[in-house]
PDB file of N, CA and C in Angstrom:
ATOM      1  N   UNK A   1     -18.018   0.022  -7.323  1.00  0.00           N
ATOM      2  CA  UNK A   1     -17.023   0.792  -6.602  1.00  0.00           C
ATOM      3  C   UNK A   1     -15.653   0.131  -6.668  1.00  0.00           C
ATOM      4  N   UNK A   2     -15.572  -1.120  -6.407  1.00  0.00           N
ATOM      5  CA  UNK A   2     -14.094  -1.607  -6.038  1.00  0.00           C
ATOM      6  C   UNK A   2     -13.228  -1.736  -7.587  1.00  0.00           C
ATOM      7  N   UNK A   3     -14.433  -1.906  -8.897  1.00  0.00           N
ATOM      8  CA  UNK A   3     -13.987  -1.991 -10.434  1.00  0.00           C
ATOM      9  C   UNK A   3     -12.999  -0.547 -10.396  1.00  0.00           C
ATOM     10  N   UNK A   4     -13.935   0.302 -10.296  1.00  0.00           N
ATOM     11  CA  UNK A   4     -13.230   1.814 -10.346  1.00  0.00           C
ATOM     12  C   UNK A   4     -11.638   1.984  -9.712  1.00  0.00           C
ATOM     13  N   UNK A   5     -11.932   1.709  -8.771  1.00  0.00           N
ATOM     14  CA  UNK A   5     -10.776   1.679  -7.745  1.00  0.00           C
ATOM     15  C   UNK A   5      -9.441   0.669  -8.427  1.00  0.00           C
ATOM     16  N   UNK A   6      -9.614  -0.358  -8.725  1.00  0.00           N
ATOM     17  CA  UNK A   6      -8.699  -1.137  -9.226  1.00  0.00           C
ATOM     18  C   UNK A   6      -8.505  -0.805 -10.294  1.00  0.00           C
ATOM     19  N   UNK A   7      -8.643   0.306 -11.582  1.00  0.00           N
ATOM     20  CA  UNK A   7      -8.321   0.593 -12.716  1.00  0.00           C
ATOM     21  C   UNK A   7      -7.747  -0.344 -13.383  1.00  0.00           C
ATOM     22  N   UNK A   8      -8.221  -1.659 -13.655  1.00  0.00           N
ATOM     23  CA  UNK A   8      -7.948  -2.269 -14.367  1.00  0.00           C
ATOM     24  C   UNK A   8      -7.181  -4.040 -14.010  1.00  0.00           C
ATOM     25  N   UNK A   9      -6.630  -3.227 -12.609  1.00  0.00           N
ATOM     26  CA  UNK A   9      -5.229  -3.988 -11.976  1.00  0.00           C
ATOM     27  C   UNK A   9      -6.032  -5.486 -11.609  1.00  0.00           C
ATOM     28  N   UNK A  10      -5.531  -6.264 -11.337  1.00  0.00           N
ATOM     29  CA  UNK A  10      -6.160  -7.278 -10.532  1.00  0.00           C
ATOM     30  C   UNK A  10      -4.952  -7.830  -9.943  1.00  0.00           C
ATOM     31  N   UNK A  11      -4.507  -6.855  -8.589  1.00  0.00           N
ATOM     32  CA  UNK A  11      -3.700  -7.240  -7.722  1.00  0.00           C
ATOM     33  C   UNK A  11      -3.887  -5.940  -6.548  1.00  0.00           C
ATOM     34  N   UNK A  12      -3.109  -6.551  -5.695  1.00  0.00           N
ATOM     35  CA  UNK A  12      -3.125  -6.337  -4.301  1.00  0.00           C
ATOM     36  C   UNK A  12      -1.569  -6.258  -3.492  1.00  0.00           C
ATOM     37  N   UNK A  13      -1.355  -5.430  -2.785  1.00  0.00           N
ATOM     38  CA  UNK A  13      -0.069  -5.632  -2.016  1.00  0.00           C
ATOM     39  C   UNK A  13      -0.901  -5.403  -0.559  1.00  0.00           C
ATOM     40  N   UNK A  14       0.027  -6.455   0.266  1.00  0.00           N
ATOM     41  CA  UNK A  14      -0.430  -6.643   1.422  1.00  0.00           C
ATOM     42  C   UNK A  14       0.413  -6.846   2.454  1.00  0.00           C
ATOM     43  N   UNK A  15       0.646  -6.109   3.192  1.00  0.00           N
ATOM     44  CA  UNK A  15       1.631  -5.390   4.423  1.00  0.00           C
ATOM     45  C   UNK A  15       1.201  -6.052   5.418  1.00  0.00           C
ATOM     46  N   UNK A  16       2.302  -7.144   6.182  1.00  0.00           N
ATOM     47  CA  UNK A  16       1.562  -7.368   7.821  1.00  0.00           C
ATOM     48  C   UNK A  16       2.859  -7.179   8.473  1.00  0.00           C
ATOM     49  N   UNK A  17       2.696  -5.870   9.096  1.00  0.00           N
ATOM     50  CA  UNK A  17       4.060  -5.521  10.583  1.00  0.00           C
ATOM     51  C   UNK A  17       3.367  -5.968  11.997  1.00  0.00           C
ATOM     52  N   UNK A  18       4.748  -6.264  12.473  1.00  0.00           N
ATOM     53  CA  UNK A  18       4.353  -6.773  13.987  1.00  0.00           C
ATOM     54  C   UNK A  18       3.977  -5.144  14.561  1.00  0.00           C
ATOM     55  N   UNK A  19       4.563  -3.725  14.383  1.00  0.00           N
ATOM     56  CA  UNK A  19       4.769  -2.860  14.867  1.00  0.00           C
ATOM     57  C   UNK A  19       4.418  -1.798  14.095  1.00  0.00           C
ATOM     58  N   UNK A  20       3.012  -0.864  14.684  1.00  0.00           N
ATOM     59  CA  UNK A  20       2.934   0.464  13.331  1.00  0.00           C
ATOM     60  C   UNK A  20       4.035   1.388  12.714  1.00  0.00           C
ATOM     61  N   UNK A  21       5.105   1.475  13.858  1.00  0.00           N
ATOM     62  CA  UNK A  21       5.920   2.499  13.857  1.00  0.00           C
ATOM     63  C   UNK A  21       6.738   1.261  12.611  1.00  0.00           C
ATOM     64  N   UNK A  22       6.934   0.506  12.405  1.00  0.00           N
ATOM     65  CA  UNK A  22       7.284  -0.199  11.123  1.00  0.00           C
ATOM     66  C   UNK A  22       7.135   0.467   9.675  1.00  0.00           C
ATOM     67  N   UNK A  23       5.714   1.100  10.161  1.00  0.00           N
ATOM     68  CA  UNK A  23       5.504   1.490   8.350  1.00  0.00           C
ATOM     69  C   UNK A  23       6.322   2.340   8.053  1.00  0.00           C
ATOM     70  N   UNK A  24       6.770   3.629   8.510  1.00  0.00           N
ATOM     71  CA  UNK A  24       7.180   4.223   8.255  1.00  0.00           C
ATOM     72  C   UNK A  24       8.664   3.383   7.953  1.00  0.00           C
ATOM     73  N   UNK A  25       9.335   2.843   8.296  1.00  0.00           N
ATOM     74  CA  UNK A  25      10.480   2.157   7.700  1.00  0.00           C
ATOM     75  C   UNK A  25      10.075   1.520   6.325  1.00  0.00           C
ATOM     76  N   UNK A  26       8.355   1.144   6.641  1.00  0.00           N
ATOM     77  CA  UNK A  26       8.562   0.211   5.188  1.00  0.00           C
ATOM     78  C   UNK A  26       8.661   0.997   3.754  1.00  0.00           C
ATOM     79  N   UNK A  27       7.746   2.511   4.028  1.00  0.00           N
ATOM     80  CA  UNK A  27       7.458   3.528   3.112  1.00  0.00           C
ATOM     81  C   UNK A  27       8.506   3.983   2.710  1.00  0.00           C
ATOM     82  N   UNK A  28       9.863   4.213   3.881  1.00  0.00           N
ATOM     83  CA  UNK A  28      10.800   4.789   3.381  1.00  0.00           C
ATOM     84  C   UNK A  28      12.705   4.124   3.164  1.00  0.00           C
ATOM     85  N   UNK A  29      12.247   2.761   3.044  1.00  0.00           N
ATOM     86  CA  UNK A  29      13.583   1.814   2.996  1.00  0.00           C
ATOM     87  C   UNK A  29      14.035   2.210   1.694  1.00  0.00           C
ATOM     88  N   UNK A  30      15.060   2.491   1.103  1.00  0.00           N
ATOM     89  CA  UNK A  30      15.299   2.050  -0.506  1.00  0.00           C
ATOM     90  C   UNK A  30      15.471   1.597  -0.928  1.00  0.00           C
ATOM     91  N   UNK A  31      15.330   0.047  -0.019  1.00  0.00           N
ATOM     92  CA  UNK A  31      14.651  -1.159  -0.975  1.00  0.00           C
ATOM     93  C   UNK A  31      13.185  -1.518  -1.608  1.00  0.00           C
ATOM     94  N   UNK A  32      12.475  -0.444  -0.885  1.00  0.00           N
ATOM     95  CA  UNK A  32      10.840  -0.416  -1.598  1.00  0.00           C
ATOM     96  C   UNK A  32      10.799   0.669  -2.217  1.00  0.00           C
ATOM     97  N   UNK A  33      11.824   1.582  -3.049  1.00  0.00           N
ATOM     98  CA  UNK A  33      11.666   2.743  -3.838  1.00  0.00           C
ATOM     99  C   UNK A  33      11.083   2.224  -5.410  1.00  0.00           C
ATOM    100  N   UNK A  34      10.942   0.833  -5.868  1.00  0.00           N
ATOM    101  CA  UNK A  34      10.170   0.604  -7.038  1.00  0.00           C
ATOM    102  C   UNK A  34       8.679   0.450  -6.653  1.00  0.00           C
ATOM    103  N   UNK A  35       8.643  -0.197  -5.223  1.00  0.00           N
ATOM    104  CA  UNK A  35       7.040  -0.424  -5.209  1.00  0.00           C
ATOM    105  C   UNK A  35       6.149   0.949  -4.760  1.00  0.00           C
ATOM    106  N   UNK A  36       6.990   2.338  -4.280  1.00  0.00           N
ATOM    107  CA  UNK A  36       6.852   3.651  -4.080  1.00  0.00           C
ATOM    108  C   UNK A  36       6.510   3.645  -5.276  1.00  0.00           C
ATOM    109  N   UNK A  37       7.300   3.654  -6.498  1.00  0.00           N
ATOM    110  CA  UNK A  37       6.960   4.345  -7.469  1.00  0.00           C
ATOM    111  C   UNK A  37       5.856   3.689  -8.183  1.00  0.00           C
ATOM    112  N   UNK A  38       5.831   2.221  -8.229  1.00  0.00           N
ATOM    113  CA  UNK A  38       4.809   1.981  -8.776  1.00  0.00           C
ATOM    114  C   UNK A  38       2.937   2.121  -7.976  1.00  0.00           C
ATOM    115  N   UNK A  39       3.591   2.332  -6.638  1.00  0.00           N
ATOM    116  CA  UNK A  39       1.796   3.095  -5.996  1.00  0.00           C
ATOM    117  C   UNK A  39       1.693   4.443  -6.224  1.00  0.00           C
ATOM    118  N   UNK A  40       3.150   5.239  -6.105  1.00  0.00           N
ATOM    119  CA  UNK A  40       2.378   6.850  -6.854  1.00  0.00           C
ATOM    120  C   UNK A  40       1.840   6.714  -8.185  1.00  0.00           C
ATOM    121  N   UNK A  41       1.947   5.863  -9.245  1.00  0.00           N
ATOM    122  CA  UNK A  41       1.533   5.662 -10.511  1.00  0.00           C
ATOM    123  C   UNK A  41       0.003   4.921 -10.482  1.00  0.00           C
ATOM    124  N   UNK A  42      -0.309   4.415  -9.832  1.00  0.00           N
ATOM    125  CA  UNK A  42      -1.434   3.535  -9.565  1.00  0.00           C
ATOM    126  C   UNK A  42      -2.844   3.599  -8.707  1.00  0.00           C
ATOM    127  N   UNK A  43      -1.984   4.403  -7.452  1.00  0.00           N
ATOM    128  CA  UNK A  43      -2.772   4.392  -6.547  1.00  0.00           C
ATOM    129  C   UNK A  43      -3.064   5.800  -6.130  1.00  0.00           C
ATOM    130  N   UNK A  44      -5.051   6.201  -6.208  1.00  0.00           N
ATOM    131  CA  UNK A  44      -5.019   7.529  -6.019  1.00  0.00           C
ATOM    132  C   UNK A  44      -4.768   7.357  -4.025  1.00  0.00           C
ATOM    133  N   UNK A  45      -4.072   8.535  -3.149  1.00  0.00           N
ATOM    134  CA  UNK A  45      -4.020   8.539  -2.017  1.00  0.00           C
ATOM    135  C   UNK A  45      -5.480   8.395  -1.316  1.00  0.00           C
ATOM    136  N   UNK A  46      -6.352   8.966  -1.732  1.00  0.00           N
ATOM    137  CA  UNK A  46      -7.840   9.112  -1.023  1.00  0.00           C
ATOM    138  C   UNK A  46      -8.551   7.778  -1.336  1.00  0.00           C
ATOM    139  N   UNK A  47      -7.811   6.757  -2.163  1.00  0.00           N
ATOM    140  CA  UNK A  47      -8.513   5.600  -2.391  1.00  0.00           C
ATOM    141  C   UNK A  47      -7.558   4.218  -1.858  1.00  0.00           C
ATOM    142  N   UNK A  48      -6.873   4.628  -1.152  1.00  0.00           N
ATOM    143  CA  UNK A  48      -5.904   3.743  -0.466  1.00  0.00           C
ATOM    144  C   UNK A  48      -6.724   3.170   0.571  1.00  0.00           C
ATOM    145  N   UNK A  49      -6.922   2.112   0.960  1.00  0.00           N
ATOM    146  CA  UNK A  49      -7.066   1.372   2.322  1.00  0.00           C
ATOM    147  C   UNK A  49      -6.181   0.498   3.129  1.00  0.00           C
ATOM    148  N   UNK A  50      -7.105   0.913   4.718  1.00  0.00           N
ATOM    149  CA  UNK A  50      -5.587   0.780   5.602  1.00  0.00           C
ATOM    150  C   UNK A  50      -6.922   0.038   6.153  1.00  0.00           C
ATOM    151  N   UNK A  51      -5.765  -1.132   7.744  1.00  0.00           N
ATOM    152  CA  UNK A  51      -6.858  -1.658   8.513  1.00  0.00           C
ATOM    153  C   UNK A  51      -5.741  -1.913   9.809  1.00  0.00           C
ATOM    154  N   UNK A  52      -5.902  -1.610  10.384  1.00  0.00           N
ATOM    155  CA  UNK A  52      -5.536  -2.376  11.948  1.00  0.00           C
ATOM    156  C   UNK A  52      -6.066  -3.285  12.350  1.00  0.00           C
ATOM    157  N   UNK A  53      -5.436  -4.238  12.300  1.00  0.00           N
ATOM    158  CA  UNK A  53      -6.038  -5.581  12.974  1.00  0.00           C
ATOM    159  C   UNK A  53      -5.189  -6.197  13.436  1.00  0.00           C
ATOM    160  N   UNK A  54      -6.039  -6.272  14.836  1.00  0.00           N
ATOM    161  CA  UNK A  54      -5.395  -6.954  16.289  1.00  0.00           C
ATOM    162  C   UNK A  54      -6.157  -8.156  16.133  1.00  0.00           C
ATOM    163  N   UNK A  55      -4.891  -9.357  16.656  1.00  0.00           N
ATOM    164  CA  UNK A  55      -5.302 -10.835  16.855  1.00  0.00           C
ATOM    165  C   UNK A  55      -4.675 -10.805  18.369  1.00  0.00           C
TER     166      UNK A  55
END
């Protein structure tokens, strides 16, 4: 399963906000309009994973 999913890639981007309402700034800054484009190219939406985790 996880071979499939990674099409090939052997990398990872990894997001830690103090605040959810963050993401939405992070998705839509246009300073992350290359790493936008390179997850619409890469990443199918239904195979994206998310996690909330509280410390």
């Amino acid at each position: 399963m996880t071979a499939m999913l990674a099409k090939g890639y052997d990398m990872a981007v990894v997001v830690v906000l103090d605040y959810v309402e963050s993401l939405a700034t992070f998705f839509t800054h246009h300073a992350h309009d290359e790493v936008n484009v390179l997850y619409a190219e890469v990443c199918d939406k239904e195979h994206t994973l998310g996690f909330d985790i509280e410390f």
